[in-house]
PDB file of N, CA and C in Angstrom:
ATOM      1  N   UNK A   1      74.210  47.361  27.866  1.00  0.00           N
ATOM      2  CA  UNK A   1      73.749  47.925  29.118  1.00  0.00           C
ATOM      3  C   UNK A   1      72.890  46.894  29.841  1.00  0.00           C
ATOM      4  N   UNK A   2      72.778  46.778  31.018  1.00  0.00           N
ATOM      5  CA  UNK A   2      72.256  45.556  31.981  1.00  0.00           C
ATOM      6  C   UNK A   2      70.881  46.127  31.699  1.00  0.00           C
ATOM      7  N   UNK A   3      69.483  45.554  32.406  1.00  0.00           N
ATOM      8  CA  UNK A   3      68.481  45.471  32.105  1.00  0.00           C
ATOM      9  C   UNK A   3      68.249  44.823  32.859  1.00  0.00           C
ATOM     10  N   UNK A   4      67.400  45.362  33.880  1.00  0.00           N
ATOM     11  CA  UNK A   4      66.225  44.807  34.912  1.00  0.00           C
ATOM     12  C   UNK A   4      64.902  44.569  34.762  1.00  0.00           C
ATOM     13  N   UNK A   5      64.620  43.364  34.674  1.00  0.00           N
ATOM     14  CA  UNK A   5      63.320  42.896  34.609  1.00  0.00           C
ATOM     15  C   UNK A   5      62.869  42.825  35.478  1.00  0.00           C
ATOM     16  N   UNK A   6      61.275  42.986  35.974  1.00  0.00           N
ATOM     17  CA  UNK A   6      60.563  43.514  36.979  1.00  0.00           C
ATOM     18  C   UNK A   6      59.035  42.142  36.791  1.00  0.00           C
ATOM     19  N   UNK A   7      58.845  40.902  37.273  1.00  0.00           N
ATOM     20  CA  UNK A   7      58.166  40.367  36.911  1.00  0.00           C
ATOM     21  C   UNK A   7      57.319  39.857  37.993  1.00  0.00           C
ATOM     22  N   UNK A   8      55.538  40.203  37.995  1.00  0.00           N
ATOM     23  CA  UNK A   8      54.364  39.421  38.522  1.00  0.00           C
ATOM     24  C   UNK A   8      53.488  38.895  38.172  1.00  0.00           C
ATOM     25  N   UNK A   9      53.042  38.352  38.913  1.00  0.00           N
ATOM     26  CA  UNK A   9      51.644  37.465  39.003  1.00  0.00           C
ATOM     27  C   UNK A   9      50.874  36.847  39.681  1.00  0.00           C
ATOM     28  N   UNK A  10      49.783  36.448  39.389  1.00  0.00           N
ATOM     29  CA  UNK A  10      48.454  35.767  40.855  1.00  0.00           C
ATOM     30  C   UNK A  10      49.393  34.095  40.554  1.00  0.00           C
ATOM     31  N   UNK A  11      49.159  33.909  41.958  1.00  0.00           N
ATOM     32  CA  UNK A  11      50.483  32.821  42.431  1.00  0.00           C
ATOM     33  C   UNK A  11      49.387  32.092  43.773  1.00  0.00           C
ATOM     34  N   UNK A  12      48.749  30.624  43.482  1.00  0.00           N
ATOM     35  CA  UNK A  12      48.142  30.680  44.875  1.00  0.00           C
ATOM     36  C   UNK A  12      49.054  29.688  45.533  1.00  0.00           C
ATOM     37  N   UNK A  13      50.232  29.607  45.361  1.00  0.00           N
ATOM     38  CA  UNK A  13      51.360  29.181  46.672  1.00  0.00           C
ATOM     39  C   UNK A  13      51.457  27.734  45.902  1.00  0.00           C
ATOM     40  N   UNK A  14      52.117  27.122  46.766  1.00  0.00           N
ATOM     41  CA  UNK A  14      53.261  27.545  48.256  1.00  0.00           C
ATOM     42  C   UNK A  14      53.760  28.736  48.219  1.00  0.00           C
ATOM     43  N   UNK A  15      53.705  29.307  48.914  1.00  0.00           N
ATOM     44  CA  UNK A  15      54.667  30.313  49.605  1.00  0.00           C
ATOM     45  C   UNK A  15      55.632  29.874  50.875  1.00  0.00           C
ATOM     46  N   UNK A  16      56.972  31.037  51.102  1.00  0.00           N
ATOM     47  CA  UNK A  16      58.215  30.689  52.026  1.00  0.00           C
ATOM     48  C   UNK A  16      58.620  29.234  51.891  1.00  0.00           C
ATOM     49  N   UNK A  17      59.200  28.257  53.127  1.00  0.00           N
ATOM     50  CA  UNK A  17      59.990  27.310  52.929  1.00  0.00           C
ATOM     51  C   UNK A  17      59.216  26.404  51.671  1.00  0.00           C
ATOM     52  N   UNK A  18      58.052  26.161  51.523  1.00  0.00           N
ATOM     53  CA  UNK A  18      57.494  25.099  51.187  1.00  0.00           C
ATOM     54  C   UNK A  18      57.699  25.734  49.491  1.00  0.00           C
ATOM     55  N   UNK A  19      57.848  26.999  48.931  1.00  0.00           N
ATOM     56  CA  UNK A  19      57.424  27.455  47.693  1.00  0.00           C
ATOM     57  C   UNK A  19      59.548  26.960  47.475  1.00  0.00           C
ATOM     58  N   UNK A  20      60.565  27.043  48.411  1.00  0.00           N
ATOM     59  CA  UNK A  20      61.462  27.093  48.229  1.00  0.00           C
ATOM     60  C   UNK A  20      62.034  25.719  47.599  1.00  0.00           C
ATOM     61  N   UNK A  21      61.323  24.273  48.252  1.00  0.00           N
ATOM     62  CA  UNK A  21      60.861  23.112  48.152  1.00  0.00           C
ATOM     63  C   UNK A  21      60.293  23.042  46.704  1.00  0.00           C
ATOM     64  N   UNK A  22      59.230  23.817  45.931  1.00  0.00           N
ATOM     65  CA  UNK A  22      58.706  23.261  45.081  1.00  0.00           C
ATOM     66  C   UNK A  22      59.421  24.058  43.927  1.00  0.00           C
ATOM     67  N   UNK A  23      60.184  24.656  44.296  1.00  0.00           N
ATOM     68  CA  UNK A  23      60.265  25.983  43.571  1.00  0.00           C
ATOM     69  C   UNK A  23      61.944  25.292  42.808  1.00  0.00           C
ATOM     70  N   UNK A  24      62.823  25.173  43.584  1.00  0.00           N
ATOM     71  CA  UNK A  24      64.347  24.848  43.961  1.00  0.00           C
ATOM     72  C   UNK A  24      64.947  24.825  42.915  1.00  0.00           C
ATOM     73  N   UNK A  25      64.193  23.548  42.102  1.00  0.00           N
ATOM     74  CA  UNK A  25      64.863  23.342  40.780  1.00  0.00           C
ATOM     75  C   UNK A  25      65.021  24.240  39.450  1.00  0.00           C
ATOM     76  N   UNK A  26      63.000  25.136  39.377  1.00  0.00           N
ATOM     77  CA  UNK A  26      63.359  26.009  38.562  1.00  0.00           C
ATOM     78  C   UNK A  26      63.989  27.280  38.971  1.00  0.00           C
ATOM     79  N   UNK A  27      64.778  27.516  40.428  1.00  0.00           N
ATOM     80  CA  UNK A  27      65.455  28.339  40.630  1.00  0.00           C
ATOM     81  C   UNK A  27      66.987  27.841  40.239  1.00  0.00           C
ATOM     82  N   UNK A  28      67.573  26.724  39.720  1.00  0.00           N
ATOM     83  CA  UNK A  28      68.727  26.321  39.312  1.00  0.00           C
ATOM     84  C   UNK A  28      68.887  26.259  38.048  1.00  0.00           C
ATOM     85  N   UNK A  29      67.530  25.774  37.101  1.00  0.00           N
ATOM     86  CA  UNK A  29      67.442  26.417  35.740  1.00  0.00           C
ATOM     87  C   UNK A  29      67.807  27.916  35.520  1.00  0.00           C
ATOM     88  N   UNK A  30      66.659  28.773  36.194  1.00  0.00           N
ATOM     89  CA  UNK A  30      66.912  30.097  36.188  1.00  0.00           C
ATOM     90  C   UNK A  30      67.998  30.704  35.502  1.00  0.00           C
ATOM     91  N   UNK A  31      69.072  29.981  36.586  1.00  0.00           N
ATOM     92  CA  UNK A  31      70.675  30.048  36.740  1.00  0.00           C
ATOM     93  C   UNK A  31      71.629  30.069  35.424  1.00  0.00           C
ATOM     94  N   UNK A  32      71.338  29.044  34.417  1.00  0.00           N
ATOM     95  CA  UNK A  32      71.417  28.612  33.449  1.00  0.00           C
ATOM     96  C   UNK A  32      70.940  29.487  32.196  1.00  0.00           C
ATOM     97  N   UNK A  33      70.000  30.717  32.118  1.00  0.00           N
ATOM     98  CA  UNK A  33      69.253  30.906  30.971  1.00  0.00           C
ATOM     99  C   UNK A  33      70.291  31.975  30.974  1.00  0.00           C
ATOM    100  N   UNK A  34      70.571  32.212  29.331  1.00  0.00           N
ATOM    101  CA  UNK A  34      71.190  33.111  28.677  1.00  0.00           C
ATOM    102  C   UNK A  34      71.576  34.564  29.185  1.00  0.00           C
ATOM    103  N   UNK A  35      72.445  35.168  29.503  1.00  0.00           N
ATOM    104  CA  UNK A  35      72.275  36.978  29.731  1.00  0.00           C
ATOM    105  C   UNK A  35      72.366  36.810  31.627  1.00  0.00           C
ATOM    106  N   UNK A  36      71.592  36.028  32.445  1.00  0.00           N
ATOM    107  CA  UNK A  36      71.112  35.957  33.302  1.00  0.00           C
ATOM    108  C   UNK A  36      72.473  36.424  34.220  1.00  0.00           C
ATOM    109  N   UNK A  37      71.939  37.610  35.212  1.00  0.00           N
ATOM    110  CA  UNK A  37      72.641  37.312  36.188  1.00  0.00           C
ATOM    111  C   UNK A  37      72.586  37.066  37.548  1.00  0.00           C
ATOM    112  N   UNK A  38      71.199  37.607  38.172  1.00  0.00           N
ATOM    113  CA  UNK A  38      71.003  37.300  39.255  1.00  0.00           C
ATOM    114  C   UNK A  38      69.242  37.506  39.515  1.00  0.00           C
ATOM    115  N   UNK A  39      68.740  36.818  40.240  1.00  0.00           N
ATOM    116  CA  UNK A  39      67.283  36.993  40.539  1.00  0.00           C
ATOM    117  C   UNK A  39      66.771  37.340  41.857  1.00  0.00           C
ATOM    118  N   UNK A  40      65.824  37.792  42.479  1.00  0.00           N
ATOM    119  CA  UNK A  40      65.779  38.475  43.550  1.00  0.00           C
ATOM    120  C   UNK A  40      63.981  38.164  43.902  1.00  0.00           C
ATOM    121  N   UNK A  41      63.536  36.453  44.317  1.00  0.00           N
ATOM    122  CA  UNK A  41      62.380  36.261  44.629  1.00  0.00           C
ATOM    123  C   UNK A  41      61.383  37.098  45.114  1.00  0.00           C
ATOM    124  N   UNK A  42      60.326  37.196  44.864  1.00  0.00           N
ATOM    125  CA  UNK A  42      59.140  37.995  45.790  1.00  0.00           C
ATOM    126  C   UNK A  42      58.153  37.423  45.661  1.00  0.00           C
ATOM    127  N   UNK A  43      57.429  37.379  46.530  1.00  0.00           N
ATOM    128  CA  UNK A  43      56.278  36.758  47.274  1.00  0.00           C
ATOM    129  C   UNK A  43      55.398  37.383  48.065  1.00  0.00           C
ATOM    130  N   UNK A  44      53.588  37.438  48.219  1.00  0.00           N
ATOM    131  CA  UNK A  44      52.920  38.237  48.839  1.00  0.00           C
ATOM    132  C   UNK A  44      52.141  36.703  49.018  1.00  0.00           C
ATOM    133  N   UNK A  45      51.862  36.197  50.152  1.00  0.00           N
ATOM    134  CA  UNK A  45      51.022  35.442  50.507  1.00  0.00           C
ATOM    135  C   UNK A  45      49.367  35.793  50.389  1.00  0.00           C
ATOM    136  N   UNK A  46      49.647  36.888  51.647  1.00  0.00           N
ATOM    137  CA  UNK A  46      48.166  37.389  51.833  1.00  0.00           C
ATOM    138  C   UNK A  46      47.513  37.991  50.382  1.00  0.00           C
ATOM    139  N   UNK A  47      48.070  38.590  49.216  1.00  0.00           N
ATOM    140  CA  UNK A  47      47.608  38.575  48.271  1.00  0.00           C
ATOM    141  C   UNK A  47      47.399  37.844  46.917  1.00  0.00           C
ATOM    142  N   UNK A  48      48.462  36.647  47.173  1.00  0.00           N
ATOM    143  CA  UNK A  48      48.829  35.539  46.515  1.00  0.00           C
ATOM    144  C   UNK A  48      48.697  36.141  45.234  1.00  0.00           C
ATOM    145  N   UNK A  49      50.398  36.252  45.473  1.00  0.00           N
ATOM    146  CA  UNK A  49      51.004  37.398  44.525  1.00  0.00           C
ATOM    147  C   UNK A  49      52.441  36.844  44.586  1.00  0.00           C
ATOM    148  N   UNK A  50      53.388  36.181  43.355  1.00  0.00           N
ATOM    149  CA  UNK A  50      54.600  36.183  43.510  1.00  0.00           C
ATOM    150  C   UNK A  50      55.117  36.708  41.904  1.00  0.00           C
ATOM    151  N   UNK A  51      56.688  36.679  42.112  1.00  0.00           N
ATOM    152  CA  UNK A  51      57.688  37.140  40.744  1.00  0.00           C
ATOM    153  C   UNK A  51      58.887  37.374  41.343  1.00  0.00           C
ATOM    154  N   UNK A  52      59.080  38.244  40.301  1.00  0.00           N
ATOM    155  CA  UNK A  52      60.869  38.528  41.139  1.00  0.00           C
ATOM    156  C   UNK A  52      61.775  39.708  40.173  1.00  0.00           C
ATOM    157  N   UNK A  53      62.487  39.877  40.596  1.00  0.00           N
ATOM    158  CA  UNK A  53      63.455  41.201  40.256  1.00  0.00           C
ATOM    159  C   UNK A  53      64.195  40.349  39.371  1.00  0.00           C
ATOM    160  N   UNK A  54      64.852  40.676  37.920  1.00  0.00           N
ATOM    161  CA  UNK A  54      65.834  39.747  37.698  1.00  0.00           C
ATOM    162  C   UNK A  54      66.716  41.263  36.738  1.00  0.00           C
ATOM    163  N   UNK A  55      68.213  40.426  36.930  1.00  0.00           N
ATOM    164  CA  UNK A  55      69.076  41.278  36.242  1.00  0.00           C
ATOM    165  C   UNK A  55      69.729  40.571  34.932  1.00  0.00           C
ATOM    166  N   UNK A  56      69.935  41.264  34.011  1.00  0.00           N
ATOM    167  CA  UNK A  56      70.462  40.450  32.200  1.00  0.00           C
ATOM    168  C   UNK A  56      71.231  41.390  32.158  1.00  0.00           C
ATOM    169  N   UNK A  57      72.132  40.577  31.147  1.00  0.00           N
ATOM    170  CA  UNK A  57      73.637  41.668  30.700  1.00  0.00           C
ATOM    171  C   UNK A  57      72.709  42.654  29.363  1.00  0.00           C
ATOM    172  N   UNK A  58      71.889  42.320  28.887  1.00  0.00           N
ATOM    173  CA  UNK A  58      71.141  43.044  28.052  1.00  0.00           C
ATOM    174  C   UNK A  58      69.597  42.939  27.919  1.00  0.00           C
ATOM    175  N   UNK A  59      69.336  44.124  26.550  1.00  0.00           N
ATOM    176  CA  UNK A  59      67.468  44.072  26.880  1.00  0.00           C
ATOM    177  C   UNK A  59      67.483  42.725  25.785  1.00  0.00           C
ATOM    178  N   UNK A  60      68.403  42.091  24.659  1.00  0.00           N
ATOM    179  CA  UNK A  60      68.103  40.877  23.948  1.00  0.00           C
ATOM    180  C   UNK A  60      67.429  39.875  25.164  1.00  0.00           C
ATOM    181  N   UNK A  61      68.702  38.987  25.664  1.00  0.00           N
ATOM    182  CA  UNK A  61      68.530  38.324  26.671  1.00  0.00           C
ATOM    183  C   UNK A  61      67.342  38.330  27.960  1.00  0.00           C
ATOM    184  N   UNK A  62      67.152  39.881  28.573  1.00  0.00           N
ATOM    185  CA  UNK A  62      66.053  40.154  29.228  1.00  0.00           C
ATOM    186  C   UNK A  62      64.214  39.612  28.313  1.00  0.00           C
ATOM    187  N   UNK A  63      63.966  40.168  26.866  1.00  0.00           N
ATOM    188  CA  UNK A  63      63.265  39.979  26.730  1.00  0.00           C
ATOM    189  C   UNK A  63      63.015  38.666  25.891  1.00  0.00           C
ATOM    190  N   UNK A  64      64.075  37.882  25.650  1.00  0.00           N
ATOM    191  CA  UNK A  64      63.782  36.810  25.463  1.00  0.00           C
ATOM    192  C   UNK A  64      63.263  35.463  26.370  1.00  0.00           C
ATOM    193  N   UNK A  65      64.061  35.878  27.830  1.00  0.00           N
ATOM    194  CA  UNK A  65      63.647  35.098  29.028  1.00  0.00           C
ATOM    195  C   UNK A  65      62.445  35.716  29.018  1.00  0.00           C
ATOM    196  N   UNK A  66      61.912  37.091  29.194  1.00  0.00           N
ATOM    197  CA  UNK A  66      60.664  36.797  29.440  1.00  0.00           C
ATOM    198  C   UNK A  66      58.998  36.845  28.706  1.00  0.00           C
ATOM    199  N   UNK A  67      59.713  36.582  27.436  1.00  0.00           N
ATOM    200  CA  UNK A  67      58.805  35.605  26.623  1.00  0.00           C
ATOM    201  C   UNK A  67      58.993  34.145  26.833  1.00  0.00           C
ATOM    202  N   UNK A  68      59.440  33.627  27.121  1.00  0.00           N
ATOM    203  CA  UNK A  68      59.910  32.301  27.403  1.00  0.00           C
ATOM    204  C   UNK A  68      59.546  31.949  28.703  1.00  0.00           C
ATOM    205  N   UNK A  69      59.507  32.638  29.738  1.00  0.00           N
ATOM    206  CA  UNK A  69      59.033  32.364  31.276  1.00  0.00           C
ATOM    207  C   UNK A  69      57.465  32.964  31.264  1.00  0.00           C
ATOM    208  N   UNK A  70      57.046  33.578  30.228  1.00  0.00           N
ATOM    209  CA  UNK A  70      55.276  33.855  30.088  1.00  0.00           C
ATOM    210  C   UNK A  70      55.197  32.589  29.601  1.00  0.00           C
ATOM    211  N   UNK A  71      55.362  32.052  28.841  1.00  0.00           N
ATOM    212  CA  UNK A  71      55.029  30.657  28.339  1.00  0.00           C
ATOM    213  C   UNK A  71      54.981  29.728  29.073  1.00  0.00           C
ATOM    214  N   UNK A  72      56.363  29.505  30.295  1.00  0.00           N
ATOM    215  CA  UNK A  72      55.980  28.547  31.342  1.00  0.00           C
ATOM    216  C   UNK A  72      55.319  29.106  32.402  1.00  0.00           C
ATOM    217  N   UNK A  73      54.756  30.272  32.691  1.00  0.00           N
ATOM    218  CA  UNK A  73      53.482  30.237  33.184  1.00  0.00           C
ATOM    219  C   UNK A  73      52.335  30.028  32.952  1.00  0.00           C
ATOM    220  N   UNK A  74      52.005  30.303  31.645  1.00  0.00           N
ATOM    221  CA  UNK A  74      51.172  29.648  30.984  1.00  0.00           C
ATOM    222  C   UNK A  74      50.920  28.180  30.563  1.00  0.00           C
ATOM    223  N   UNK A  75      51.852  27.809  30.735  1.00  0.00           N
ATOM    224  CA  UNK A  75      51.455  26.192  31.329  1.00  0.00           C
ATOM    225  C   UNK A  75      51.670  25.504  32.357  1.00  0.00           C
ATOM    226  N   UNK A  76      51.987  26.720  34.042  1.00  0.00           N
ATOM    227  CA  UNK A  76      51.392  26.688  34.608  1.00  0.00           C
ATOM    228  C   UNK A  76      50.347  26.723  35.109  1.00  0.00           C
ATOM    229  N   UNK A  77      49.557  27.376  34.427  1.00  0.00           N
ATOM    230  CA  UNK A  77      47.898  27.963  34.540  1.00  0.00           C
ATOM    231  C   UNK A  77      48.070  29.695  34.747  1.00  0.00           C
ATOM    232  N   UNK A  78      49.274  29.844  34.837  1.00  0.00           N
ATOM    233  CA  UNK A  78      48.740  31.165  35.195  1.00  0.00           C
ATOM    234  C   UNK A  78      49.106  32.259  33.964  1.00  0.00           C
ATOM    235  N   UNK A  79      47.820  32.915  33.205  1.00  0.00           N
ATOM    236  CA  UNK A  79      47.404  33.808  32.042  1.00  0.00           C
ATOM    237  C   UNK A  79      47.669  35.206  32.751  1.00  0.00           C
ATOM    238  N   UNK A  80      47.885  35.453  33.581  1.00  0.00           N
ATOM    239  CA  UNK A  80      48.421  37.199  33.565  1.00  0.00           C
ATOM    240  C   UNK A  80      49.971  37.160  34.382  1.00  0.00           C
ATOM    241  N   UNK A  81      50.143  37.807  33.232  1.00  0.00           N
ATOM    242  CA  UNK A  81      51.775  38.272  33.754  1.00  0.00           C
ATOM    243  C   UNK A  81      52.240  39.348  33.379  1.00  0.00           C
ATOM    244  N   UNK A  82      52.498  40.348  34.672  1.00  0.00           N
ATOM    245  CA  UNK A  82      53.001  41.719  34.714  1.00  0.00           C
ATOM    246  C   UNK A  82      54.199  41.961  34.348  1.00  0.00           C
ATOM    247  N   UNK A  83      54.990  42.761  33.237  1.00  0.00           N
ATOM    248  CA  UNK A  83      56.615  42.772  33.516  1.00  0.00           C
ATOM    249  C   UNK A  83      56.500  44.126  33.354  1.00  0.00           C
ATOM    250  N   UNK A  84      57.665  44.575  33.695  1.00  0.00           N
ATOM    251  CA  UNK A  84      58.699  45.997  33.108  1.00  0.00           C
ATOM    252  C   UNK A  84      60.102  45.552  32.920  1.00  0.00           C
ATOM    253  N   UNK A  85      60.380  46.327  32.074  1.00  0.00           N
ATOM    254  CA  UNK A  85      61.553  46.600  31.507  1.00  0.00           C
ATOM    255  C   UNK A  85      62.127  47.986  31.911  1.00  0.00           C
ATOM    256  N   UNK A  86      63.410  47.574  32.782  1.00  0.00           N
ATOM    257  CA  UNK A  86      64.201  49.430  32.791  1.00  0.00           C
ATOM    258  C   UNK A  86      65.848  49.018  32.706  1.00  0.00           C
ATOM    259  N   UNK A  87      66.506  50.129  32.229  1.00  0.00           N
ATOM    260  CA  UNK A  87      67.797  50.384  32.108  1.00  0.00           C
ATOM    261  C   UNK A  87      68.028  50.537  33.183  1.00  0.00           C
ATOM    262  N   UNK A  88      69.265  49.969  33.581  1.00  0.00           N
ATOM    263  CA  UNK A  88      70.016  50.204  34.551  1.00  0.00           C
ATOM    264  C   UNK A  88      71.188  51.546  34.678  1.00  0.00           C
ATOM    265  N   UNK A  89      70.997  52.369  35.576  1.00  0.00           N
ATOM    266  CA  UNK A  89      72.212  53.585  35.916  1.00  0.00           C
ATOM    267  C   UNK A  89      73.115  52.740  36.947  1.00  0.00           C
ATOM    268  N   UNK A  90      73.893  52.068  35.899  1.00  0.00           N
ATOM    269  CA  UNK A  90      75.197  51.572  36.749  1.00  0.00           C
ATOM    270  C   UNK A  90      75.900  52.422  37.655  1.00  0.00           C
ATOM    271  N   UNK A  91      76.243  53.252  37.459  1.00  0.00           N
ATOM    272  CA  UNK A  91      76.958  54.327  38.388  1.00  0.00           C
ATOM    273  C   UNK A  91      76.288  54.923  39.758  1.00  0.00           C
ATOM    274  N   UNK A  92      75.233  55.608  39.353  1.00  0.00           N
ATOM    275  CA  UNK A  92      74.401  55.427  40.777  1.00  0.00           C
ATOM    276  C   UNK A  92      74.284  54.242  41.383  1.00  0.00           C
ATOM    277  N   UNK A  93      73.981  53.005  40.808  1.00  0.00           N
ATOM    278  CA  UNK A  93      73.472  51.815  41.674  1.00  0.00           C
ATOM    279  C   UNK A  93      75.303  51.164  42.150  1.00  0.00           C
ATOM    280  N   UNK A  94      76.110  51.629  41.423  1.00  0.00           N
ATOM    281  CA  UNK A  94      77.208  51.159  42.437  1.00  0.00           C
ATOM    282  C   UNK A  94      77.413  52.009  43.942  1.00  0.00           C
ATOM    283  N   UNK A  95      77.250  53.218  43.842  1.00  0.00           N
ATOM    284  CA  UNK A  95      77.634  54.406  44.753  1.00  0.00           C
ATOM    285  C   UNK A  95      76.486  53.484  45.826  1.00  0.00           C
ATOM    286  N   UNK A  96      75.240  53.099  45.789  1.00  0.00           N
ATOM    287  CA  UNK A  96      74.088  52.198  46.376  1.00  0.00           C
ATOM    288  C   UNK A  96      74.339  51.141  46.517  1.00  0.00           C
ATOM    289  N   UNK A  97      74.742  50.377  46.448  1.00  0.00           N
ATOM    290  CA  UNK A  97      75.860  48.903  46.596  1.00  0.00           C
ATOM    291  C   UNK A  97      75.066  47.822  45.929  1.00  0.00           C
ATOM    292  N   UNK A  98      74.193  48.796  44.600  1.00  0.00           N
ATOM    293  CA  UNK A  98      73.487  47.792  43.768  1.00  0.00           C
ATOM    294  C   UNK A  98      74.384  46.500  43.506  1.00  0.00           C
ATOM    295  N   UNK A  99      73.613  45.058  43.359  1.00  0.00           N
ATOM    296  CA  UNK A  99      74.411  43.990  43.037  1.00  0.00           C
ATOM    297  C   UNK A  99      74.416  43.969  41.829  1.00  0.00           C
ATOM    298  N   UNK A 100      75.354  44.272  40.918  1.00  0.00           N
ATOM    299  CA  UNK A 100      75.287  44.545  39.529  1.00  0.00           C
ATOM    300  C   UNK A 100      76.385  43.043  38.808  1.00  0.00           C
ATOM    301  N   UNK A 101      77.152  42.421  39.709  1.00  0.00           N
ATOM    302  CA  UNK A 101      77.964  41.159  39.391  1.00  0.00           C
ATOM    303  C   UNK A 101      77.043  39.671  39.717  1.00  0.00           C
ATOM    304  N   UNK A 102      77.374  38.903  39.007  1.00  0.00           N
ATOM    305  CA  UNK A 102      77.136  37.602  39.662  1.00  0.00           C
ATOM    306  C   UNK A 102      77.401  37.463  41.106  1.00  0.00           C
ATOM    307  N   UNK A 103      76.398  36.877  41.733  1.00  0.00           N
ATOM    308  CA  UNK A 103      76.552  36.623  43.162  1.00  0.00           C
ATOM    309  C   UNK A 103      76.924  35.587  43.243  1.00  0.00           C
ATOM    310  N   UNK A 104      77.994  34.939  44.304  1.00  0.00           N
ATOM    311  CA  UNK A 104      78.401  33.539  44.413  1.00  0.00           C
ATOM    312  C   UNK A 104      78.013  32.919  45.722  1.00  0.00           C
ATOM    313  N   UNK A 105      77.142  31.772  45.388  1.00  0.00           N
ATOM    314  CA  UNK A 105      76.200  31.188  46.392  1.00  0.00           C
ATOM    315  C   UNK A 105      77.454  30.764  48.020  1.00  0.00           C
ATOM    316  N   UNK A 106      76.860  31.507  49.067  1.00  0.00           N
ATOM    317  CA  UNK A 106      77.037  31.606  50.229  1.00  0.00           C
ATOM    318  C   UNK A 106      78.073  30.450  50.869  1.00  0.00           C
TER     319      UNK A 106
END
């Protein structure tokens, strides 16, 4: 069953083009990690606050990335990191035009 990871944290920027710039490469790793299927950036400037939505073909894969991405925040500097974990209702989220497939870059 797919598995949505739900992940934040205090982030003091870049934010928008410039976070896209610093950001780029570990958004092409991302790409690469096990289970992974698609990620969905978020960003709060004014509260300097970022993470992101991510989708895994399972909860293995889900919670192994994110023990593994607490760690490279943590040597980012940044010591708090929010997640959830939820099951996905495939069936409702298709009838919703949830993106439940790999997306193929534009």
């Amino acid at each position: 069953m797919a598995k949505l990871l739900q992940i934040d944290f205090p982030f003091p920027g870049p934010f928008g083009m410039e976070m896209v710039e610093f950001l780029s490469g570990l958004a092409e790793a991302i790409t690469k990690e096990p289970g992974f299927i698609w990620k969905i950036w978020t960003e709060d400037a004014s509260a300097k606050q970022a993470g992101g939505l991510y989708l895994f073909q399972d909860e293995a894969t889900a919670k192994a990335y994110l023990q593994m991405h607490t760690e490279r925040l943590k040597g980012f500097g940044i010591s708090q990191v929010n997640a959830k974990l939820f099951d996905v209702n495939e069936k409702l989220s298709v009838i919703t035009h949830g993106p439940l497939q790999p997306s193929r870059p534009a």
